[in-house]
N, C-alpha and C. Protein backbone atom coordinates (compact mmCIF):
# COMPACT_ATOMS: atom_id res chain seq x y z
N UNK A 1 103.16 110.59 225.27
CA UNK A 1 101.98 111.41 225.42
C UNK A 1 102.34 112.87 225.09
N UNK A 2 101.24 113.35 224.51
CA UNK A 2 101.73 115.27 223.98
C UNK A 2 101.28 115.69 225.79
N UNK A 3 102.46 116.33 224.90
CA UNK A 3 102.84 117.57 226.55
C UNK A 3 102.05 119.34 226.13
N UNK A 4 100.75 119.42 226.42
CA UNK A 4 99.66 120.42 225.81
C UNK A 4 100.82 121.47 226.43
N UNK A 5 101.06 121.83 227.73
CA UNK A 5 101.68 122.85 228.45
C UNK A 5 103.11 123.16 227.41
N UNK A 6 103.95 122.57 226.71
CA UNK A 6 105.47 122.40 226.07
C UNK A 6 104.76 123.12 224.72
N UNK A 7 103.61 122.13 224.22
CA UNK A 7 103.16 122.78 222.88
C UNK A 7 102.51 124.04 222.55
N UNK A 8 102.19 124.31 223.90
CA UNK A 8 101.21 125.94 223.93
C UNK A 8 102.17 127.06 224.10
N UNK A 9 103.45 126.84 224.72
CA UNK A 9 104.85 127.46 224.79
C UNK A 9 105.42 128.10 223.09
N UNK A 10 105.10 126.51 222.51
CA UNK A 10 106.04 126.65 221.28
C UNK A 10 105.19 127.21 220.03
N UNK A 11 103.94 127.52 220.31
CA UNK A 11 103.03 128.12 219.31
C UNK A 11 103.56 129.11 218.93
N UNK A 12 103.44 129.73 217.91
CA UNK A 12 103.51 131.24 216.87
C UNK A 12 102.08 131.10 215.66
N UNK A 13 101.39 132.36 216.53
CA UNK A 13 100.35 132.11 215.12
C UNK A 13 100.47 132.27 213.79
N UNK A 14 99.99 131.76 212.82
CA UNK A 14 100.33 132.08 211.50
C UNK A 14 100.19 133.58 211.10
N UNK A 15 100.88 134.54 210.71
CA UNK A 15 100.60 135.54 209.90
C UNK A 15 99.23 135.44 209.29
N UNK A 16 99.07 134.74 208.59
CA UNK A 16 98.44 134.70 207.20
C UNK A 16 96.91 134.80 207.73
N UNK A 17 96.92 134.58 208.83
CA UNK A 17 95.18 134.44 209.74
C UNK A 17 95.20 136.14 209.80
N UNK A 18 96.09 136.47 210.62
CA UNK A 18 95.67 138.05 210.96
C UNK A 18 95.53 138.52 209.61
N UNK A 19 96.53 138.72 208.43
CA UNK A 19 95.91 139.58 207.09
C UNK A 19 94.81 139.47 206.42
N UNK A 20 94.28 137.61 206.61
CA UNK A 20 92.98 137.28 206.37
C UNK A 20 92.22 138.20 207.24
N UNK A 21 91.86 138.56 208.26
CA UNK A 21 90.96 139.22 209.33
C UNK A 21 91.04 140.64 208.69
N UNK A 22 91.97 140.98 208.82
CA UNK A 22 92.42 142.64 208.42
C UNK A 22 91.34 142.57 207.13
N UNK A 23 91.52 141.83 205.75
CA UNK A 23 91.20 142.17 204.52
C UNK A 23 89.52 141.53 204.67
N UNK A 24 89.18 140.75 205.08
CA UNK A 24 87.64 140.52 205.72
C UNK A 24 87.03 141.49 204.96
N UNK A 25 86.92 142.69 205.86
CA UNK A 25 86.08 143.87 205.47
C UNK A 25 85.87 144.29 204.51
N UNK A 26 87.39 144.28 204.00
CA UNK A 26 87.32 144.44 202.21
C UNK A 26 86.56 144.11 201.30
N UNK A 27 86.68 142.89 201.68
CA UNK A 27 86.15 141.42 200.73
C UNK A 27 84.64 141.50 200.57
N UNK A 28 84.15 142.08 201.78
CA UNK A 28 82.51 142.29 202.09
C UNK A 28 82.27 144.24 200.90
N UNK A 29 83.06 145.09 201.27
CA UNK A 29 82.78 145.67 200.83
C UNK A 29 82.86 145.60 199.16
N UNK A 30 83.40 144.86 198.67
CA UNK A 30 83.64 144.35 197.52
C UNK A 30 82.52 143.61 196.97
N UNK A 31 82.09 142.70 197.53
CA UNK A 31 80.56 141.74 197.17
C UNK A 31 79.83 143.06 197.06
N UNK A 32 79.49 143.77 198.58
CA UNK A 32 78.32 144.21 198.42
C UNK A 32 78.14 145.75 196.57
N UNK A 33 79.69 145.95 196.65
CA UNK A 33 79.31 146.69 195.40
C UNK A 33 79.55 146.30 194.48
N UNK A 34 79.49 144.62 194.18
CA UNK A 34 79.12 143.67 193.09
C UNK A 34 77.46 144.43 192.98
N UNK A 35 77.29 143.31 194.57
CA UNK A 35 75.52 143.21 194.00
C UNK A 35 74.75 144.77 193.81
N UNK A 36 75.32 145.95 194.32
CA UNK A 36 74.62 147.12 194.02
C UNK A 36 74.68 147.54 192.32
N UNK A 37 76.31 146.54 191.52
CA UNK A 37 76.28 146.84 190.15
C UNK A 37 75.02 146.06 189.49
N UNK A 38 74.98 144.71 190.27
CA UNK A 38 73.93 144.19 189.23
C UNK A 38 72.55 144.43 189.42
N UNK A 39 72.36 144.79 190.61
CA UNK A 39 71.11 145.24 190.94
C UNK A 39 70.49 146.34 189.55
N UNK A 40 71.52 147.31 189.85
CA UNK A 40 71.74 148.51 189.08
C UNK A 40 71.23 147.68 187.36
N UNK A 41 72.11 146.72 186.81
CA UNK A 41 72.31 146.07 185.39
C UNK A 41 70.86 145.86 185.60
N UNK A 42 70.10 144.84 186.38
CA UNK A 42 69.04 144.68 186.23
C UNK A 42 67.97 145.28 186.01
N UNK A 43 68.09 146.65 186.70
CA UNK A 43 66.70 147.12 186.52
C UNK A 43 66.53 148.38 185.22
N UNK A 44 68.17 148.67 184.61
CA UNK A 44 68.33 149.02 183.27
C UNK A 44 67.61 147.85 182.47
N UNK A 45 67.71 147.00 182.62
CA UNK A 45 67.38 146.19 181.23
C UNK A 45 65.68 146.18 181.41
């Protein structure tokens, strides 16, 4: 049987979650000044 108490001991979270979280924001600010370029493309044409 898993021993939850032994395995919750031996955890280390992944790195790779926290830099994901950190860069999040980025990622959003990035889309949103996609769509302000095409918005922009669109209403030139």
């Amino acid at each position: 049987m898993i021993d939850f108490e032994e395995e919750l001991r031996k955890f280390k979270p992944s790195l790779e979650i926290d830099r994901t979280e950190e860069h999040e924001e980025a990622d959003n600010d990035m889309v949103d000044l996609m769509i302000e370029m095409m918005s922009e493309y669109r209403e030139e044409r």
